[in-house]
C-alpha atoms as a PDB file:
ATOM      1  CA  UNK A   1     -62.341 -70.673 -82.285  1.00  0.00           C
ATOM      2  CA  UNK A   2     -61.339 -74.575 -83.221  1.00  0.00           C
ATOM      3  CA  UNK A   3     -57.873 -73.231 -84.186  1.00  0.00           C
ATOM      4  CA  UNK A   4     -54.108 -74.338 -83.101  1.00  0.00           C
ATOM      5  CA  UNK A   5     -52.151 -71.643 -83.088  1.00  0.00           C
ATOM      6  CA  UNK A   6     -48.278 -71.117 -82.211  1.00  0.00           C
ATOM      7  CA  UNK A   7     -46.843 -67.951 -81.325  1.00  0.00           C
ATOM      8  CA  UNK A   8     -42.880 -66.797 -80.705  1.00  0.00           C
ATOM      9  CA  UNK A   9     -41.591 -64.455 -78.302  1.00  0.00           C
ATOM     10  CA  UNK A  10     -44.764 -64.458 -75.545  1.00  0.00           C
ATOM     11  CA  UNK A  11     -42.735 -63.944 -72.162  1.00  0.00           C
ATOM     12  CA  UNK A  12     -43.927 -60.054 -72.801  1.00  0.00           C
ATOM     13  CA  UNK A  13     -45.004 -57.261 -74.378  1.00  0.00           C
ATOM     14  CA  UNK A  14     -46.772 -57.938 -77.988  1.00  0.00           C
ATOM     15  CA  UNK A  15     -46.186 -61.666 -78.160  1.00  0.00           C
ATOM     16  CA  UNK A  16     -48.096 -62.163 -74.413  1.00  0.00           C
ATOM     17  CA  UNK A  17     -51.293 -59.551 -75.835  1.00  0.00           C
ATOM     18  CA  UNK A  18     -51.565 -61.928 -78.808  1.00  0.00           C
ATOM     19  CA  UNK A  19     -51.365 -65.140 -76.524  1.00  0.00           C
ATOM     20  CA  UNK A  20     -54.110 -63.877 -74.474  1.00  0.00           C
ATOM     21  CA  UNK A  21     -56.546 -62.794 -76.855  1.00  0.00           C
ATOM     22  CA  UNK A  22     -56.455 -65.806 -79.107  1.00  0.00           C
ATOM     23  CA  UNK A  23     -56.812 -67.889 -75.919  1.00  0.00           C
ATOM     24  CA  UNK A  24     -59.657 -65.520 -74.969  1.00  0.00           C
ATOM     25  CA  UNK A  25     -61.053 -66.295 -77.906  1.00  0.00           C
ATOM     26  CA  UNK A  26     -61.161 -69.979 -77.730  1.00  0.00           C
ATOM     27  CA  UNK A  27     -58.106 -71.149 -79.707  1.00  0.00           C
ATOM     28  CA  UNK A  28     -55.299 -73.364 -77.990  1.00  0.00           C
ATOM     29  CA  UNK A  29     -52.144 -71.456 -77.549  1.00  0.00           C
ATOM     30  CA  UNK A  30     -48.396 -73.062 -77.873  1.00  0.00           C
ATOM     31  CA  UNK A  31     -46.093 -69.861 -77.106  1.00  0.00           C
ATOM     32  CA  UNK A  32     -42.213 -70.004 -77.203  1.00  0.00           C
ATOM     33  CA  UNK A  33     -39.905 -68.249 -75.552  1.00  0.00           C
ATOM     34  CA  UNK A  34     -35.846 -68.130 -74.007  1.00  0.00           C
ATOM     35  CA  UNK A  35     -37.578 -66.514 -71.050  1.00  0.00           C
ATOM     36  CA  UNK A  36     -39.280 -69.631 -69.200  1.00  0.00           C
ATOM     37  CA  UNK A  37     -39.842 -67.532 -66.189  1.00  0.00           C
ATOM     38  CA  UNK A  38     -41.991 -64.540 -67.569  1.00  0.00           C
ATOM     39  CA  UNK A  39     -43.677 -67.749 -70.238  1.00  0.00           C
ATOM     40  CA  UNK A  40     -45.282 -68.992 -67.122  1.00  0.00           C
ATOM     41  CA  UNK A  41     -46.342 -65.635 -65.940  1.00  0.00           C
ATOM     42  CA  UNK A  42     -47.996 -65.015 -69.551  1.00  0.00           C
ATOM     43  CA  UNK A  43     -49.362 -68.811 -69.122  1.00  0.00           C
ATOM     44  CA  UNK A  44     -51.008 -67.528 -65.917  1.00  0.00           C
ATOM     45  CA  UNK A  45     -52.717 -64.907 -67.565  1.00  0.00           C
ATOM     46  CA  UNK A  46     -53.901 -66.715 -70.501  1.00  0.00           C
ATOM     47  CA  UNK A  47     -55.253 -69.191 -68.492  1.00  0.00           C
ATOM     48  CA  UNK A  48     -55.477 -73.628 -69.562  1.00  0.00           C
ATOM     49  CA  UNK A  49     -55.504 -73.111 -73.048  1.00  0.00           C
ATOM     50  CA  UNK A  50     -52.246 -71.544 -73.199  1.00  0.00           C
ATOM     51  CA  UNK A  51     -49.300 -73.943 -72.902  1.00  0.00           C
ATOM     52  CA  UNK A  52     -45.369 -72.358 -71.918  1.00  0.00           C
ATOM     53  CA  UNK A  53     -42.673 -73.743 -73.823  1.00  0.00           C
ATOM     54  CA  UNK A  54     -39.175 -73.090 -73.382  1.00  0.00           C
ATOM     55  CA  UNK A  55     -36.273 -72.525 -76.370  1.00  0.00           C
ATOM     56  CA  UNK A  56     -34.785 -70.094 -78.800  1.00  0.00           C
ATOM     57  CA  UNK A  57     -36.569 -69.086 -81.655  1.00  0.00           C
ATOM     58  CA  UNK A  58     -32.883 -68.905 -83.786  1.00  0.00           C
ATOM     59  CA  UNK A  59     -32.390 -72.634 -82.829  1.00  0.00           C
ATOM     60  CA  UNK A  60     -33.597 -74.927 -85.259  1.00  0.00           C
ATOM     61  CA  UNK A  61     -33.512 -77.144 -83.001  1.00  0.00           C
ATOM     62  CA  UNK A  62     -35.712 -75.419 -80.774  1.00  0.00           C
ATOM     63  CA  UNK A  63     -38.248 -74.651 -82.717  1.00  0.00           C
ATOM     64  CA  UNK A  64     -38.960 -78.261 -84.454  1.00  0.00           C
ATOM     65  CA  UNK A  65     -38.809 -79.383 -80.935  1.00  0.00           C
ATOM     66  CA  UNK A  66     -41.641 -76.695 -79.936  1.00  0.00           C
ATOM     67  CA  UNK A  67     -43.492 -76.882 -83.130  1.00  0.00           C
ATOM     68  CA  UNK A  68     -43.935 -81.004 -83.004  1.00  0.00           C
ATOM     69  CA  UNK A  69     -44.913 -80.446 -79.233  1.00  0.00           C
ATOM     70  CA  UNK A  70     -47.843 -77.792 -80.287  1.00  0.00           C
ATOM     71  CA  UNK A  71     -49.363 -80.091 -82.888  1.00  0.00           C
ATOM     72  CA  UNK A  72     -50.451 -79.248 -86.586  1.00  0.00           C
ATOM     73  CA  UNK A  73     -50.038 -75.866 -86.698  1.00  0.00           C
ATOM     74  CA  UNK A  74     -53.546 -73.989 -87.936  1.00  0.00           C
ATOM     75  CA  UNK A  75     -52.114 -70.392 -87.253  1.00  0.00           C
ATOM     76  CA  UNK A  76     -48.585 -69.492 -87.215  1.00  0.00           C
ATOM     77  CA  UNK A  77     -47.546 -65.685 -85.165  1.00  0.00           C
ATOM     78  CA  UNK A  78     -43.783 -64.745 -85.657  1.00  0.00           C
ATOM     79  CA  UNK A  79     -43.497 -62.487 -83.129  1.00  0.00           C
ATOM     80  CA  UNK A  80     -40.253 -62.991 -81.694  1.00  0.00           C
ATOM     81  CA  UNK A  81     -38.032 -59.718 -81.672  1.00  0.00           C
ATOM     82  CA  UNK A  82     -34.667 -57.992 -79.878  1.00  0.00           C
ATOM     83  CA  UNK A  83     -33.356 -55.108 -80.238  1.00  0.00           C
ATOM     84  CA  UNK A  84     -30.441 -55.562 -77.761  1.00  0.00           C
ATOM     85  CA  UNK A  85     -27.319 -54.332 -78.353  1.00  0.00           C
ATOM     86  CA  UNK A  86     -28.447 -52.558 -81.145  1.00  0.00           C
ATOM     87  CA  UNK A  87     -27.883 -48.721 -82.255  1.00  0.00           C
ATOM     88  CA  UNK A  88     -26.162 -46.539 -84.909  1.00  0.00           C
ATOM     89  CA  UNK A  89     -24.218 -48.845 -87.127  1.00  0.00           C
ATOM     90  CA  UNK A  90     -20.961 -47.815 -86.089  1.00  0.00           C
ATOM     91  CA  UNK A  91     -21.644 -48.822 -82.231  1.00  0.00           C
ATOM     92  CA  UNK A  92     -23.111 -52.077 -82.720  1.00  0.00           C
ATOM     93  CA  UNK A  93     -20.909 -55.230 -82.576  1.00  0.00           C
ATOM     94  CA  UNK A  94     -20.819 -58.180 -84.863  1.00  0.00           C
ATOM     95  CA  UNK A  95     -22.470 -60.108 -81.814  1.00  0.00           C
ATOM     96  CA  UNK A  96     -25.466 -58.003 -81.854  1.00  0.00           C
ATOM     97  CA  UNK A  97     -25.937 -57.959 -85.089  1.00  0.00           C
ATOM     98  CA  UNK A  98     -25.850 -61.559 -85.275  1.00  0.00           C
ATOM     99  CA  UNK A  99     -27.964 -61.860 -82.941  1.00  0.00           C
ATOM    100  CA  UNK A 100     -30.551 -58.985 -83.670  1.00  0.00           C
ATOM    101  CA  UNK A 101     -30.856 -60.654 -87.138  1.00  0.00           C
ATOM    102  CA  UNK A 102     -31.118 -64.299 -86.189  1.00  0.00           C
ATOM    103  CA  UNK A 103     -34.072 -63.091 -83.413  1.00  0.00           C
ATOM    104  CA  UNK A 104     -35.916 -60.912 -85.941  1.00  0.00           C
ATOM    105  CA  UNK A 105     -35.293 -62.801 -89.206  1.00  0.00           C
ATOM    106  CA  UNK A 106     -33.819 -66.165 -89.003  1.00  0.00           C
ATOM    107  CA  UNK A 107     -36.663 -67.357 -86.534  1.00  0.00           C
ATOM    108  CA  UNK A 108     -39.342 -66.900 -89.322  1.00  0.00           C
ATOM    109  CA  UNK A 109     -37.241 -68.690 -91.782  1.00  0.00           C
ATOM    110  CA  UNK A 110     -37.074 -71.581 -88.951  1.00  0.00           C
ATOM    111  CA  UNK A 111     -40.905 -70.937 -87.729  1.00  0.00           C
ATOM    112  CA  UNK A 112     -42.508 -70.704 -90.967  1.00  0.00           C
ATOM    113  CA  UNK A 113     -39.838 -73.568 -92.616  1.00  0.00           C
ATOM    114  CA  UNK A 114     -41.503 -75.791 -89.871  1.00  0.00           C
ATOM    115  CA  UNK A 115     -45.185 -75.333 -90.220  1.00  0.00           C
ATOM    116  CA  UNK A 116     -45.415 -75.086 -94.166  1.00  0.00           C
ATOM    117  CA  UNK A 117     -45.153 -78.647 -94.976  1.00  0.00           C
ATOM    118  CA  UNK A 118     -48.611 -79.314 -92.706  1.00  0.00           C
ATOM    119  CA  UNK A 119     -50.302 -76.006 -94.040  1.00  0.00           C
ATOM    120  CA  UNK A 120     -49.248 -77.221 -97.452  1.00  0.00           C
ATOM    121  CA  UNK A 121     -50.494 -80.803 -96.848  1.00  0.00           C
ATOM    122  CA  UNK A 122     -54.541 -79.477 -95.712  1.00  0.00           C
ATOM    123  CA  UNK A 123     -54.090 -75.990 -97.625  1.00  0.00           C
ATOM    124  CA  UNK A 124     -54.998 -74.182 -95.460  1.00  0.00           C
ATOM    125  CA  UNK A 125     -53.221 -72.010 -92.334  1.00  0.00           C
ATOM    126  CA  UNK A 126     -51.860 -68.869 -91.588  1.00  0.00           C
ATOM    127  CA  UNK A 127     -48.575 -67.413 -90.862  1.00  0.00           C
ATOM    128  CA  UNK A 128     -48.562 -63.737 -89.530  1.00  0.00           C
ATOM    129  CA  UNK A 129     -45.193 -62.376 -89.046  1.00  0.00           C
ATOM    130  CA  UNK A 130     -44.847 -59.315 -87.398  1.00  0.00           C
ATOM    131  CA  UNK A 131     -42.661 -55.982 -88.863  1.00  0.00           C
ATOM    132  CA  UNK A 132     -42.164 -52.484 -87.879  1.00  0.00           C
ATOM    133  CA  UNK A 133     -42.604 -49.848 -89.303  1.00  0.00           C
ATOM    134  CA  UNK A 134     -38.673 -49.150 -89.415  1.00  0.00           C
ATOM    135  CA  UNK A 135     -38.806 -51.340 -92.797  1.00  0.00           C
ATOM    136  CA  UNK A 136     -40.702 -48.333 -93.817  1.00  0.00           C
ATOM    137  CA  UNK A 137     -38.794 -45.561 -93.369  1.00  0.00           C
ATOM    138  CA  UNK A 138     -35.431 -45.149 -91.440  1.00  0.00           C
ATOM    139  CA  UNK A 139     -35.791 -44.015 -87.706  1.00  0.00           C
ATOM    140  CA  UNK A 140     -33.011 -45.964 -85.908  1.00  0.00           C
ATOM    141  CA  UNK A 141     -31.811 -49.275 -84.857  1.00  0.00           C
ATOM    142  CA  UNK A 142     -29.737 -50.472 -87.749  1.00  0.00           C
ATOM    143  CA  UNK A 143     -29.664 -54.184 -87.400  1.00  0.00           C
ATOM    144  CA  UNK A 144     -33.594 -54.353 -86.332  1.00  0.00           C
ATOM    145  CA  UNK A 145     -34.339 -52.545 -89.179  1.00  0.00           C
ATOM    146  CA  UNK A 146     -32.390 -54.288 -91.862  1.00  0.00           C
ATOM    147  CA  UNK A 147     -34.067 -57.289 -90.346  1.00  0.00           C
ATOM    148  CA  UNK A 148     -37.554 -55.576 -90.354  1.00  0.00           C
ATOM    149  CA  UNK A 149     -36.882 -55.091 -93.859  1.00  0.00           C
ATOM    150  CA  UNK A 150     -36.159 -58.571 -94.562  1.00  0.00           C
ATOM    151  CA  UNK A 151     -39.318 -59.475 -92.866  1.00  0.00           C
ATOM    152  CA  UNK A 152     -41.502 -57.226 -95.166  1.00  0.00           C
ATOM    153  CA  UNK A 153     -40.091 -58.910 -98.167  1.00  0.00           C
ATOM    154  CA  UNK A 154     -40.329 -62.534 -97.272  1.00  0.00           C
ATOM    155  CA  UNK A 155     -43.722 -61.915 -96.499  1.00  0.00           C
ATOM    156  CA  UNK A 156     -44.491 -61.038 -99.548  1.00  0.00           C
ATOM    157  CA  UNK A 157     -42.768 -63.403-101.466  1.00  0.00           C
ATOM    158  CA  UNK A 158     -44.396 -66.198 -99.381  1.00  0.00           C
ATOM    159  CA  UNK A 159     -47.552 -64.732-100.345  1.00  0.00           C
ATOM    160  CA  UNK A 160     -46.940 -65.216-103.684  1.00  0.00           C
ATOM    161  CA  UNK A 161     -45.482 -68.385-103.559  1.00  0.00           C
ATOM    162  CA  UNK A 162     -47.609 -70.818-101.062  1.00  0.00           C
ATOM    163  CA  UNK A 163     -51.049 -70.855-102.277  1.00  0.00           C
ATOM    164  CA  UNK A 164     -54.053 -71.835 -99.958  1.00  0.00           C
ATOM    165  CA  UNK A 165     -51.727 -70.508 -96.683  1.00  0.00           C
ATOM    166  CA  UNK A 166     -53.043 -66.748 -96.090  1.00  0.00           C
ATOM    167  CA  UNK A 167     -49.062 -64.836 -95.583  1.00  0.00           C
ATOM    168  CA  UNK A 168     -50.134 -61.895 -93.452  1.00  0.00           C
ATOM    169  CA  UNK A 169     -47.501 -58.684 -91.918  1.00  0.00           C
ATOM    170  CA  UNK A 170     -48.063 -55.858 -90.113  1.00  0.00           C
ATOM    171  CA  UNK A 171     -45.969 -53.115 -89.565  1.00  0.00           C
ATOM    172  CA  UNK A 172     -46.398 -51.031 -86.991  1.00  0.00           C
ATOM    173  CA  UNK A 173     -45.486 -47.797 -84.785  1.00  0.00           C
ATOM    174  CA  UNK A 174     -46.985 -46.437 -81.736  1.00  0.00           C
ATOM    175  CA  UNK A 175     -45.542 -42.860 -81.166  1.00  0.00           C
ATOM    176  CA  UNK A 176     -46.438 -43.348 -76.934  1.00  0.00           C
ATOM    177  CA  UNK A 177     -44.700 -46.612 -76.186  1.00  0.00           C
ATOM    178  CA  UNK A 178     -41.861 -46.152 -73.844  1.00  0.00           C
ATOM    179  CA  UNK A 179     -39.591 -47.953 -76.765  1.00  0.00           C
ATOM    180  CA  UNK A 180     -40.933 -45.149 -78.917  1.00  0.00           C
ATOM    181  CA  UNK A 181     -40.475 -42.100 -77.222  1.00  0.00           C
ATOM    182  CA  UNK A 182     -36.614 -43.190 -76.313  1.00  0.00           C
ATOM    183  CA  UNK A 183     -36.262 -43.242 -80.139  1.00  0.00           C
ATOM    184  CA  UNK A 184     -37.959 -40.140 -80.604  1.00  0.00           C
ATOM    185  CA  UNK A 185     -35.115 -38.600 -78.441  1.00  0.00           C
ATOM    186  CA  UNK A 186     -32.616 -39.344 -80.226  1.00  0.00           C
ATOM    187  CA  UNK A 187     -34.576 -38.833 -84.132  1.00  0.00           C
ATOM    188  CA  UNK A 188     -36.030 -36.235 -84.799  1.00  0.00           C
ATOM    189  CA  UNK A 189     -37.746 -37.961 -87.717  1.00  0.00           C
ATOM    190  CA  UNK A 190     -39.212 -40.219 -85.618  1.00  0.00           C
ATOM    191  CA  UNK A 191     -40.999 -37.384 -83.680  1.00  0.00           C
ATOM    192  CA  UNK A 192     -43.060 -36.756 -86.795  1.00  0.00           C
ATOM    193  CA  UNK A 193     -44.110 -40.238 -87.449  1.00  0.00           C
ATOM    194  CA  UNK A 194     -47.346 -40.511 -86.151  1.00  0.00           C
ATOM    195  CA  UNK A 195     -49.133 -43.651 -84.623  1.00  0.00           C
ATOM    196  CA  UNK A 196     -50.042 -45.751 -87.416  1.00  0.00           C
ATOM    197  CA  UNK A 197     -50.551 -49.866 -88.717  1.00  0.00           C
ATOM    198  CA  UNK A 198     -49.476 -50.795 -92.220  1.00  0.00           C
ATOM    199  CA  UNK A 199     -51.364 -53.964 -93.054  1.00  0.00           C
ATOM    200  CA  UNK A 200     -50.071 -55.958 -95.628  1.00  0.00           C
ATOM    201  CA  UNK A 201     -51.283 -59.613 -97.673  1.00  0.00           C
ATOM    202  CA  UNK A 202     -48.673 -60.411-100.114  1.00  0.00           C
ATOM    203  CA  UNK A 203     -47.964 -57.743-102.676  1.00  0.00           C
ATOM    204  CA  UNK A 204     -51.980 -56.353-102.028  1.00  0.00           C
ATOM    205  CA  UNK A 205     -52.299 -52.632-101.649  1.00  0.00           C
ATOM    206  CA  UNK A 206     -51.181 -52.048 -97.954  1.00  0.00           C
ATOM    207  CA  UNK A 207     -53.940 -50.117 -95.474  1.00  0.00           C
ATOM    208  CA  UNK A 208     -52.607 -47.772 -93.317  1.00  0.00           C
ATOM    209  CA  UNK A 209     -54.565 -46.487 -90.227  1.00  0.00           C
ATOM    210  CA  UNK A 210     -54.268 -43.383 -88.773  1.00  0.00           C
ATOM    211  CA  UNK A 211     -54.688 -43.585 -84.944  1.00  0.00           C
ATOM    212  CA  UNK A 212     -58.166 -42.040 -84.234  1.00  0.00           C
ATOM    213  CA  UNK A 213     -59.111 -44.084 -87.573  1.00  0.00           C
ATOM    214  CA  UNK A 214     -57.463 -47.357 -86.693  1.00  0.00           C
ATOM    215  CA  UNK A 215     -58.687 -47.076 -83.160  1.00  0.00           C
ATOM    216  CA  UNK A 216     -62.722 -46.399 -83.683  1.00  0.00           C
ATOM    217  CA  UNK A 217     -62.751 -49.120 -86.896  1.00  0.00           C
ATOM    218  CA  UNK A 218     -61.447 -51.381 -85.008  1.00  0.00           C
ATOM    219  CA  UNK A 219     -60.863 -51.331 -81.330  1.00  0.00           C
ATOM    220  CA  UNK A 220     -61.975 -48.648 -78.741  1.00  0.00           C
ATOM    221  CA  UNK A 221     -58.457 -48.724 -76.371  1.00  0.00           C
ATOM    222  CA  UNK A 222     -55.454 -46.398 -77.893  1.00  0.00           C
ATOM    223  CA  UNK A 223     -52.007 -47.444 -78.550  1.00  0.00           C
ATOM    224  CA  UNK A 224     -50.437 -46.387 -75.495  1.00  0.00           C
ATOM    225  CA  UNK A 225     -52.598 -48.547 -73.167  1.00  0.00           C
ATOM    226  CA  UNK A 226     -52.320 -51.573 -75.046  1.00  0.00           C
ATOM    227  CA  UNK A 227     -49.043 -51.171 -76.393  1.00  0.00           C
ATOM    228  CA  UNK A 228     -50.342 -54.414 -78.784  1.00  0.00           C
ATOM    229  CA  UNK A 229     -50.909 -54.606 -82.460  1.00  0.00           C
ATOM    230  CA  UNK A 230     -53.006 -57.781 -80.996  1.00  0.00           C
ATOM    231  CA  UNK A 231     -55.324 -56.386 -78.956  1.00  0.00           C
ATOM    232  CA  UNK A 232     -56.956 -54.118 -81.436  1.00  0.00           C
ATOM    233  CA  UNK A 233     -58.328 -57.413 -82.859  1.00  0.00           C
ATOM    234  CA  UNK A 234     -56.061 -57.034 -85.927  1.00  0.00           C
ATOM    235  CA  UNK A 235     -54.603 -60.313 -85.317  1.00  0.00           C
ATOM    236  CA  UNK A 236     -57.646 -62.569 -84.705  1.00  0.00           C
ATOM    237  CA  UNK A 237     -59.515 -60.373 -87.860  1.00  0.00           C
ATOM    238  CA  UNK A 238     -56.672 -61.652 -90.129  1.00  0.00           C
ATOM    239  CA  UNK A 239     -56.543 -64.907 -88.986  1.00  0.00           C
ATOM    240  CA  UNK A 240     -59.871 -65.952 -89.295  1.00  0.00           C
END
C-alpha cells in the first residue's frame, strides 16, 4: 500500500488500531498526538513505518507544523477525540466544553483545512473522520455529542463539495467497551442500543451493521476485543 497517510489522536485506543493496521498494511504512518509518551509506545508497536509526532490537534499551529512534516497527504484519519470533563449539560463547564468541541470538531476543520489544497491539486485523497453514534441518537455526553453531530454534517457537506477527494464517516457504538457500559449505567437508552457501525459517503444511503453481521462480512474478532472501528478492516476498505 504506496499510500501517505496521517492520522490524529494515536497515543491510544482507536487512533493507535488504525496506526497499526495501515502500517501493517504497507502505508507510511504520520500520527499526532498531545500525548508524546504513549505516541512512542504506539510507534513501537507499529513498527519503522510509523513516525510519532507531538502537538495538539486544536492548534493550528500544530497541525500545519505536523501535516508539512508528514508530506503530501494521500489519506487523511480524524480521529482525535475527548470526552473529559464532559456530562449532563448542567455539570459541564465552559472549559470543557471548549475544549470537548475544539478536540472533536475544530481539529477536522484544522486537519482537513490543511490537506485539501494537495488532495485538490492531484484529485485524489481521502479524509475519514471519525463520529459516534451519539450524533445519532441522544445517549449522553452533551458537548461530545453536539460535536459528533457537527462531525456528521461536515462530512457530508465536504462530500458534496470537494470532488475527486473520497469524504468518508463512520459512526459507531460498541455496547462492551468499558466507555460504553459506564454510559449504559447511567442511560437506560443506551442499554438498548445494540453494537452497530453506521457507514456513511457524503449524503449516500448510510449501511448499518448489526454485530454478528458486521463482524462475519467483514472481520472475524468482535467489538469488545478490538475495541477498533479500524481493525475490522473498515478503514483500509474505505480508503483504498
Amino acid at each position: 500500500m504506496n499510500k501517505n497517510v496521517f492520522i490524529t489522536g494515536t497515543a491510544q485506543g482507536i487512533g493507535r488500531a488504525i496506526a497499526i493496521r495501515f502500517a501493517q498494511a504497507g502505508a507510511r504512518v504520520t500520527g499526532m498526538d498531545v500525548d508524546s509518551k504513549l505516541n512512542a509506545e504506539t510507534a513501537g508497536l507499529a513498527g519503522d513505518r510509523f513516525v510519532a509526532l507531538e502537538g495538539d490537534v486544536s492548534s493550528a499551529a500544530d497541525v500545519t507544523a505536523c501535516v508539512t512534516l508528514c508530506g503530501p497527504v494521500d489519506i487523511l484519519v480524524n480521529n482525535a477525540a475527548t470526552v473529559a470533563g464532559d456530562g449532563l449539560l448542567h455539570e459541564v463547564t465552559e472549559e470543557a466544553w471548549d475544549r470537548v468541541s475544539s478536540v472533536c470538531l475544530k481539529s477536522i476543520f484544522l486537519c482537513t483545512k490543511a490537506v485539501l489544497p494537495g488532495m485538490m491539486e492531484r484529485r485524489s485523497g481521502v479524509i475519514l473522520s471519525l463520529g459516534s453514534i451519539n450524533a445519532l441518537t441522544g445517549l449522553h455526553l452533551a458537548a461530545y455529542t453536539a460535536a459528533k453531530g457537527g462531525v456528521l454534517s461536515l462530512t457530508r457537506l465536504l462530500a458534496q463539495q470537494y470532488g475527486g477527494v473520497q469524504v468518508v464517516g463512520i459512526d459507531y457504538w460498541g455496547k462492551d467497551w468499558e466507555y460504553s457500559k459506564k454510559v449504559c449505567e447511567k442511560n437506560a437508552q443506551a442499554a438498548n442500543v445494540e453494537n452497530r457501525v453506521h457507514f456513511q459517503k457524503g449524503d449516500a444511503a448510510a449501511l448499518d451493521f448489526a454485530n454478528d453481521t458486521f463482524d462475519g462480512a467483514i472481520s472475524h474478532l468482535t467489538f469488545h476485543e478490538v475495541k477498533s472501528v479500524a481493525d475490522k478492516k473498515l478503514v483500509l476498505q474505505a480508503a483504498l
